[in-house]
Structure formats: structure tokens, C-alpha cells
Protein backbone atom coordinates (compact mmCIF):
# COMPACT_ATOMS: atom_id res chain seq x y z
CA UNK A 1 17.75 -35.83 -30.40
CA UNK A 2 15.88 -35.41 -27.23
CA UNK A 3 12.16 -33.48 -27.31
CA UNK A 4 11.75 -30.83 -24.69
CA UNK A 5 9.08 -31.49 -22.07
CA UNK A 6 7.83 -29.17 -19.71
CA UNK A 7 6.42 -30.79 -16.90
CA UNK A 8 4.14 -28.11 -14.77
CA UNK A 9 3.95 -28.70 -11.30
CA UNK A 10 1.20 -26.80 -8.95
CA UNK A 11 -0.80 -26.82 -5.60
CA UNK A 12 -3.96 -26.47 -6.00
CA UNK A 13 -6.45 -26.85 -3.31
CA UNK A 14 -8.93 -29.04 -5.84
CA UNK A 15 -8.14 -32.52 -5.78
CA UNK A 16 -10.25 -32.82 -9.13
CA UNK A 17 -7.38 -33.28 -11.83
CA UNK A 18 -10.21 -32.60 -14.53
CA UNK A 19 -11.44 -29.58 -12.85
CA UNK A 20 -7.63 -28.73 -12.27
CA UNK A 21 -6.51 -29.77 -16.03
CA UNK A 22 -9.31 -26.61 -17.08
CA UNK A 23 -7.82 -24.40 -15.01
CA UNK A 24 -6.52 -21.07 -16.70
CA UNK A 25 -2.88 -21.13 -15.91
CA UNK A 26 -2.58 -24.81 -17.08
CA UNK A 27 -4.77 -24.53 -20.25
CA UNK A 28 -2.53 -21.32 -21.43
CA UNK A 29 0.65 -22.93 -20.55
CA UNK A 30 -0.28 -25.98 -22.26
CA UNK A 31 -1.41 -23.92 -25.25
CA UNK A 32 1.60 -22.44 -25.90
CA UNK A 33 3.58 -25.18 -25.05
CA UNK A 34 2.47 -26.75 -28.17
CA UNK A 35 2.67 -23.77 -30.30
CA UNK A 36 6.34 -23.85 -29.50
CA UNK A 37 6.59 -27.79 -29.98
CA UNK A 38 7.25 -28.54 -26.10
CA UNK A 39 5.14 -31.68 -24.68
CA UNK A 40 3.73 -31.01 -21.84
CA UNK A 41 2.52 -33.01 -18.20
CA UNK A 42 0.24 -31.14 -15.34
CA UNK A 43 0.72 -32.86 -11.89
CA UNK A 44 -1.16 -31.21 -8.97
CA UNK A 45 1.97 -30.97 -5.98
CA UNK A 46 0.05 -33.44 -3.76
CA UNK A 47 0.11 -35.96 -6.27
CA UNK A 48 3.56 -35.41 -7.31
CA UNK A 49 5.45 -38.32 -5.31
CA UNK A 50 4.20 -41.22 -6.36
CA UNK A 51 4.10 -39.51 -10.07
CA UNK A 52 8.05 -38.54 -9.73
CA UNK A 53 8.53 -42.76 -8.23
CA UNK A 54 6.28 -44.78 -10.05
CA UNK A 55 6.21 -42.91 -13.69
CA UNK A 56 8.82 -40.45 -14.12
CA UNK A 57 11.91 -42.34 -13.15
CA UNK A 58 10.99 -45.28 -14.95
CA UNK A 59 10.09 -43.20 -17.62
CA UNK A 60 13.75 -41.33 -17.62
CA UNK A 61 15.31 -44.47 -18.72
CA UNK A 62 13.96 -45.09 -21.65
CA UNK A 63 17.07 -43.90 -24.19
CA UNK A 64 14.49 -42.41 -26.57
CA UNK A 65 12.93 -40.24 -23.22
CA UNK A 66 12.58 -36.47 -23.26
CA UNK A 67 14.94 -32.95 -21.97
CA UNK A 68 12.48 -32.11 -19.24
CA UNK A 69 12.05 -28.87 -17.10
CA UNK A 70 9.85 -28.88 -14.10
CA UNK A 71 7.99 -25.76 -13.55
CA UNK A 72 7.18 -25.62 -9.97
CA UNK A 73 4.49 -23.11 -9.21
CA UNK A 74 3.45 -22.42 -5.62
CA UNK A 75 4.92 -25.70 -5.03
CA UNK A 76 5.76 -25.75 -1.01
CA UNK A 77 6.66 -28.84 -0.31
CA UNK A 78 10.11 -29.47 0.43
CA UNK A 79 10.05 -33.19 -0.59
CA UNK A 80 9.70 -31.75 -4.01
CA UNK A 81 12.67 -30.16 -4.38
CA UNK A 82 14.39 -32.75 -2.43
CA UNK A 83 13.29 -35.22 -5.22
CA UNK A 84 14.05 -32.65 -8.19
CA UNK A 85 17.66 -31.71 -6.69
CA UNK A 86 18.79 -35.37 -5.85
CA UNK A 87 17.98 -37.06 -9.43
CA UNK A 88 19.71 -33.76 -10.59
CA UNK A 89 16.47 -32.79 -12.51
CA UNK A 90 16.12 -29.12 -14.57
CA UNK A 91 13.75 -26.91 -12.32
CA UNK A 92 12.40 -23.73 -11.12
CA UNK A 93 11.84 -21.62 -9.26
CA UNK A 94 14.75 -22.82 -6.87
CA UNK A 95 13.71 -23.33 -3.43
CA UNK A 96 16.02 -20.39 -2.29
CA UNK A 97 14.67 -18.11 -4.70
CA UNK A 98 10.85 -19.22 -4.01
CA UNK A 99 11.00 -18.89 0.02
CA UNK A 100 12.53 -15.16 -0.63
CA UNK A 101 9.64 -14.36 -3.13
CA UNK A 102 7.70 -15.91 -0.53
CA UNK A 103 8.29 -14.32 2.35
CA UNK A 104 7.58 -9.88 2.31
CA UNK A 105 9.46 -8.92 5.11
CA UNK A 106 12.73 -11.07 3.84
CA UNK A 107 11.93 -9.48 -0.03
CA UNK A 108 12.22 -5.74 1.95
CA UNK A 109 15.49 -6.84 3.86
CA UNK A 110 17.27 -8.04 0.95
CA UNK A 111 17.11 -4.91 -1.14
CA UNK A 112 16.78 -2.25 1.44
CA UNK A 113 19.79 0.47 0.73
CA UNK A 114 20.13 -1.45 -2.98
CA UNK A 115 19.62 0.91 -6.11
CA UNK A 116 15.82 0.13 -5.45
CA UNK A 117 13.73 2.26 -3.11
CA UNK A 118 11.73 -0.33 -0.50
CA UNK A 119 9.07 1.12 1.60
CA UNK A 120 9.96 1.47 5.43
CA UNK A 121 9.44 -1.81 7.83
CA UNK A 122 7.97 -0.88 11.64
CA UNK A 123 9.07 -3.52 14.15
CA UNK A 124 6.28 -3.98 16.75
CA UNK A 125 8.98 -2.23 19.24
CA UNK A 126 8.60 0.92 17.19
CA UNK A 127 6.32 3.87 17.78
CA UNK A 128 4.24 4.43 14.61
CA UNK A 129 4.03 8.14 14.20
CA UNK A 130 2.94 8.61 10.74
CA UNK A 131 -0.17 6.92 9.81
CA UNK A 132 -1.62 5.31 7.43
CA UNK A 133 0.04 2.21 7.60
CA UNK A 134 0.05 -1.08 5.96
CA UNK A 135 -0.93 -4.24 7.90
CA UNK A 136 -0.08 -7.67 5.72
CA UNK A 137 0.72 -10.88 6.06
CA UNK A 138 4.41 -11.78 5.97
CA UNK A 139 3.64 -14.95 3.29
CA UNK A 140 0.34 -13.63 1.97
CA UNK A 141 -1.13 -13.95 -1.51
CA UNK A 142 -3.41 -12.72 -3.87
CA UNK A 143 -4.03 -9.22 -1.56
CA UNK A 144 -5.26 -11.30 1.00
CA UNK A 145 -5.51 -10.20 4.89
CA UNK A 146 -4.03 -6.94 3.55
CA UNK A 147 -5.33 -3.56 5.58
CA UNK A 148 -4.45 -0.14 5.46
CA UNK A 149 -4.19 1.17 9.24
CA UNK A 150 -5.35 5.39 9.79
CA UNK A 151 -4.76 5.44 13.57
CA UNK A 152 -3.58 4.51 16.63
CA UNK A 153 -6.40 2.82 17.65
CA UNK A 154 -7.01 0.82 14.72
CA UNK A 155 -3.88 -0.37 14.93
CA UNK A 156 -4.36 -1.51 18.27
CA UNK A 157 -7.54 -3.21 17.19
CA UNK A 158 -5.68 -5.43 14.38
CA UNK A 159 -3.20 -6.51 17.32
CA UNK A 160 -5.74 -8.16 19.17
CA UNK A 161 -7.39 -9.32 16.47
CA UNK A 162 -4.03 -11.01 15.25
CA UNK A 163 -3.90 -12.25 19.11
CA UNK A 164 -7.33 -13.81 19.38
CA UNK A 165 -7.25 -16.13 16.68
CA UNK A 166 -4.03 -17.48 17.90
CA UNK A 167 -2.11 -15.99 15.07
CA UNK A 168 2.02 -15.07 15.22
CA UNK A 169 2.25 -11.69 15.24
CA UNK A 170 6.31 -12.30 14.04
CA UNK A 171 4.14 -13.38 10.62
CA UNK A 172 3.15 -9.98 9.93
CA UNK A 173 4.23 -7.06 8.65
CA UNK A 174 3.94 -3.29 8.98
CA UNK A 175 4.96 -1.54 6.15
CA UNK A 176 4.96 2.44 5.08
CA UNK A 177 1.69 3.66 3.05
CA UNK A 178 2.93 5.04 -0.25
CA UNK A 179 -0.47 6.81 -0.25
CA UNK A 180 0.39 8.28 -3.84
CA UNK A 181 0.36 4.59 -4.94
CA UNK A 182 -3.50 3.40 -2.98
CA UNK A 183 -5.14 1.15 -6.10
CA UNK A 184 -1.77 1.74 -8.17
CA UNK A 185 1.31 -0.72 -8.58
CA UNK A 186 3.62 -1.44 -11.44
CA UNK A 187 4.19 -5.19 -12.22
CA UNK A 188 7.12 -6.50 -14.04
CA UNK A 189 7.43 -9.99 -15.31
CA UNK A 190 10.15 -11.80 -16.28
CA UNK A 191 11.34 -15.11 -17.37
CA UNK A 192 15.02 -16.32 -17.76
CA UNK A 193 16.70 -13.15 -17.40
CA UNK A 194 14.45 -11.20 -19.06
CA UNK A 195 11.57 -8.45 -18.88
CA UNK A 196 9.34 -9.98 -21.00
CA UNK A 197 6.29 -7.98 -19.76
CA UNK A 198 4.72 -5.02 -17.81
CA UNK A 199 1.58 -3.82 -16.74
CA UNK A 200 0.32 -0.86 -14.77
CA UNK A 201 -2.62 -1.62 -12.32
CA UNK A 202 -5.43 0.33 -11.05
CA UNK A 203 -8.36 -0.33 -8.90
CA UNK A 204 -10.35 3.01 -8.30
CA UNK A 205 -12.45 1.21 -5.60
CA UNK A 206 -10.25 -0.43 -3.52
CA UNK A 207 -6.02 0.37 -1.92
CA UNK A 208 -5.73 -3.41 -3.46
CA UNK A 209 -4.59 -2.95 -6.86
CA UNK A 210 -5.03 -6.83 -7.66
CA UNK A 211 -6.84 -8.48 -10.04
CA UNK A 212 -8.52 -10.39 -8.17
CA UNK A 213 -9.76 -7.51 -5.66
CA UNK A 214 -11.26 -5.94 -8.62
CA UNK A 215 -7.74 -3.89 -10.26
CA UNK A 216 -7.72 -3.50 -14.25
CA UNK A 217 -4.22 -4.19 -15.77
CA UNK A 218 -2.79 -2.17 -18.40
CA UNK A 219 -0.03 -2.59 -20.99
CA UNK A 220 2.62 -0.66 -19.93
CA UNK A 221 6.41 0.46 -20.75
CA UNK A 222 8.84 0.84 -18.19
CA UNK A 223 10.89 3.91 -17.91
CA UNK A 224 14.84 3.66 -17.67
CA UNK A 225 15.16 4.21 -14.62
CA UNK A 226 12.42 1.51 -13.26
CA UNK A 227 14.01 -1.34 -16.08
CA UNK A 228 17.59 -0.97 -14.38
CA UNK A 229 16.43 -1.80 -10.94
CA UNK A 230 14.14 -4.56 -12.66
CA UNK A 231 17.37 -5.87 -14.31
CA UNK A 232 18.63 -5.54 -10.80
CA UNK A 233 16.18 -7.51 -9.20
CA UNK A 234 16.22 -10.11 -11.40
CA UNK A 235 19.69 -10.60 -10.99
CA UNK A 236 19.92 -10.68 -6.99
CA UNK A 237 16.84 -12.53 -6.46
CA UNK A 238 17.90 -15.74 -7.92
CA UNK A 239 14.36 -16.42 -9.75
CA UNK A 240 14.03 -17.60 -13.01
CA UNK A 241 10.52 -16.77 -13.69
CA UNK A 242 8.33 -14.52 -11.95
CA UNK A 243 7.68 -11.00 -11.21
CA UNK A 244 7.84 -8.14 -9.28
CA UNK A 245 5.48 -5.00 -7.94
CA UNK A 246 6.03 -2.16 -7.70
CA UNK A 247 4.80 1.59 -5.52
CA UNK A 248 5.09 4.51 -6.99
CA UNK A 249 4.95 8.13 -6.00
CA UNK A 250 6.08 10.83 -8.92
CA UNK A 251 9.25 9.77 -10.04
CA UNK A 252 10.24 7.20 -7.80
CA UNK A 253 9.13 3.80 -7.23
CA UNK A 254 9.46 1.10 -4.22
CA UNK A 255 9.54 -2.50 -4.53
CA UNK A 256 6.89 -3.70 -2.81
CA UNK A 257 7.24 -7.81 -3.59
CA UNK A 258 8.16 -10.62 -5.44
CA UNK A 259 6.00 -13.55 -7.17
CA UNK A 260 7.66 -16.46 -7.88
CA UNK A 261 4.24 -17.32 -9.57
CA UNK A 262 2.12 -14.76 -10.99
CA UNK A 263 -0.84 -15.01 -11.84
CA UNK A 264 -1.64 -13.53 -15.08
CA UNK A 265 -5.91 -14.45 -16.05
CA UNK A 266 -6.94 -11.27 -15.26
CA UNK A 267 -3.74 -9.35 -17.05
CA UNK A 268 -4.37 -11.30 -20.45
CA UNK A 269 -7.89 -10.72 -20.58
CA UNK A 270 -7.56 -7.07 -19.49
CA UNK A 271 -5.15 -6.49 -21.75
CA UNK A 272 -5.42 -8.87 -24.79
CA UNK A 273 -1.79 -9.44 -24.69
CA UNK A 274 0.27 -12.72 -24.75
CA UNK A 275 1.98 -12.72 -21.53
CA UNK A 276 2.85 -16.82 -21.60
CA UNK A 277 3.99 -16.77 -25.49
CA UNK A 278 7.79 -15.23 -24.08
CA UNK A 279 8.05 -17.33 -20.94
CA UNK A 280 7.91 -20.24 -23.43
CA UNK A 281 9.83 -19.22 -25.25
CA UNK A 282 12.51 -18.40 -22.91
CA UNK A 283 11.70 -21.81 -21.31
CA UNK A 284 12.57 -23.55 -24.58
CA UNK A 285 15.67 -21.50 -24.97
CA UNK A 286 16.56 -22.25 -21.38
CA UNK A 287 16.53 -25.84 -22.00
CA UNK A 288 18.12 -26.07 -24.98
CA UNK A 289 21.05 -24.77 -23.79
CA UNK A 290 20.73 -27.61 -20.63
């Protein structure tokens, strides 16, 4: 009988495969990869062609060779999945799934008038009467480039910023404030189907509720209401593993985006939860049924 392998693909900016093997994500996923008796590779993406070639293939026909799944995370390249999809190789996130999680505005489009609330999208055509407004990048990550707009004239200020530096104005946003929601989101993750986590995050000193601006995660349970739509999402969105944020305002809530690659550093240490241990194991279960 075949051994699972899970074979963790990422894109780095580091060429330093030591530095990269150390790296958070890769050391958990690794951890709990053997816990649940799953070997496990690390290639960084730009290395990840002459790996698939010169190793892999080669490898794949040795009769005692493993059931492997490639984990693809913030993979872009479109070789990649080229590669994966012609040797009809177990992966994901697909490459449909990751350019909707990747892209905001087509996230918003997508489930706009679904049984999710989305916040409102301005077109640059539009008059902006109610202010504040939010300002972000259509394929940003991590909270970056992300600013909350009070006034006409700021707003006019960020277009000519956007214009100076040569930038594509069509790769921006403008997006309703759900001012109730400043420092606040609800995350969701979720891993073959299933919620296998959620968190509530706050940052009292910044709109940015991510970890990485300085936002403190919380273990939290999500209300029936919010797990239908979650169930929802998961379902329409095509991605295996991920999650999802939420706005809120009293009882409603607004899907703000998708991550076809959380991170989740800052969650597990805020939080002293597990938050790999069930995408493992729904990994596992995943490819034992393939």
C-alpha cells in the first residue's frame, strides 16, 4: 500500500531553503504531518520546475513510490499548475479557486445578492457620498496598501497618488466602511469541506485587524446564522483549504475576502490552539479517498 506524501509548495521571497525550511508555516505543517504519519517535501515555487522534471517524475515510477498531494500556497505561477494538471497530479488550491481568493473585487462580485451580505463596491464613475471609505488593493495581502478614506479630498489625494507611481487604478478597489467593524473581523478557516476553525480579531490601535498590523486573535464560535453562509462559501468558492473574513455590524456580517492561504503564526500563538492538527487531518482523509 502506498504512503501518503504531502508535498508543500510556496513562494517565498528568500531564496535561502534553510532559512525557508525554519519558516513557521513549514515547520508546523511538517510537524503535524508526522504526527499523522504523512511524509512530507518543502519546495520554494521558484525552484519547483526542475524539482517536478528532474526528481519527482522519476521518482513517480518507482512501483513502491508514494499517494502524493501538492499543497500549493501562494503559488502564482501558472507553469505550476500546468505541470500538476497535465501529469494528472492531486493538488490544491485549484488555480480557479486561487485567482478568485486572489482577486477582492472578483470575491465581492461573486457573492453579491447570495445569502451573504458583501459590503458595497464604488466604481471610479460613481459619486462617493458617504464617507469613510475603504481604499485597497484589488490582489493585496497581509493588510497591505489598505486606507480608510474620511473625505473628498483625501480621496482625491490617493488618486494621484495611485497615478504618480504609475499604478492601474482598475487594480484597486473602493469598498463601503463597515465602521462598526474598524479593528474587528471574523475569520473562518476551513479545510476539505469543513469549518475546522474560527477566530475573532481585534486591533484597538489600528482599522487593520491583522496580525501582522498588530490585531490579537481570539478563539471564537460561530453563530448559526454566520456557519450557514460559511458552509455557503465554501461550497461556491471552489477552495479546498483556506479561509474567509468577515465585517460585522450587530447582527449581520459581510464577507469581506477570501485566503486561499492563511496565515495562521500569529492565531496559534495568540490563541494556543491547534489550527494545522484538522487541516491534516482532513488532508489525509482527502487523500485516502484519491
Amino acid at each position: 500500500m502506498k504512503k501518503n506524501r504531502l508535498i508543500l509548495v510556496m513562494n517565498l521571497k528568500t531564496g535561502d531553503i534553510k532559512w525557508a525550511e525554519n519558516f513557521y508555516p513549514v515547520m508546523r505543517i511538517r510537524e503535524e504531518c508526522k504526527k499523522s504519519e504523512i511524509d512530507f517535501n518543502f519546495v520554494l515555487e521558484k525552484d519547483f520546475q526542475n524539482w517536478f522534471t528532474s526528481f519527482f517524475l522519476s521518482e513517480k515510477q518507482s512501483p513502491a513510490g508514494h499517494r502524493e498531494c501538492f499543497w500549493l500556497r501562494g503559488v502564482t505561477d501558472p507553469l505550476i499548475f500546468d505541470l500538476l494538471e497535465s501529469e494528472n497530479c492531486l493538488f490544491f488550491n485549484s488555480r480557479e479557486s486561487t485567482e478568485l481568493a486572489g482577486d477582492k473585487l472578483k470575491t465581492i462580485e461573486k457573492f453579491s445578492g447570495t445569502i451573504i451580505k458583501t459590503p458595497e463596491v464604488f466604481s471610479l464613475s460613481e459619486t462617493v457620498d458617504n464617507y469613510p471609505v475603504i481604499f485597497k488593493p484589488r490582489y493585496g495581502k497581509m493588510g497591505e496598501g489598505i486606507h480608510i478614506i474620511h473625505n473628498g479630498d483625501e480621496f482625491k489625494n490617493i488618486l494621484e497618488s495611485v497615478t504618480q507611481k504609475g499604478l492601474d487604478i482598475k487594480d484597486f478597489v473602493i469598498q463601503e466602511c463597515i465602521t462598526d467593524s474598524l479593528g474587528k473581523d471574523i475569520r473562518i478557516l476551513f479545510c476539505n469541506g469543513k469549518i475546522t476553525g474560527a477566530l475573532k480579531r481585534h486591533n484597538p490601535e489600528n482599522f487593520l485587524s491583522n496580525g501582522c498590523k498588530g490585531g490579537k486573535s481570539f478563539v471564537y464560535h460561530p453563530v448559526k446564522k454566520l456557519k450557514k453562509a460559511a458552509e455557503f462559501i465554501i461550497e461556491k468558492s471552489g477552495l479546498f483549504c483556506g479561509s474567509m473574513d468577515f465585517l460585522y455590524s450587530g447582527k449581520e456580517f459581510y464577507l469581506c475576502e477570501l485566503n486561499s492561504f492563511p496565515g495562521f503564526e500569529h492565531s496559534e500563538k495568540d490563541t494556543g490552539k491547534n489550527f494545522v492538527s484538522p487541516w491534516v487531518r482532513e488532508i489525509k482523509s482527502f487523500m485516502d479517498k484519491n
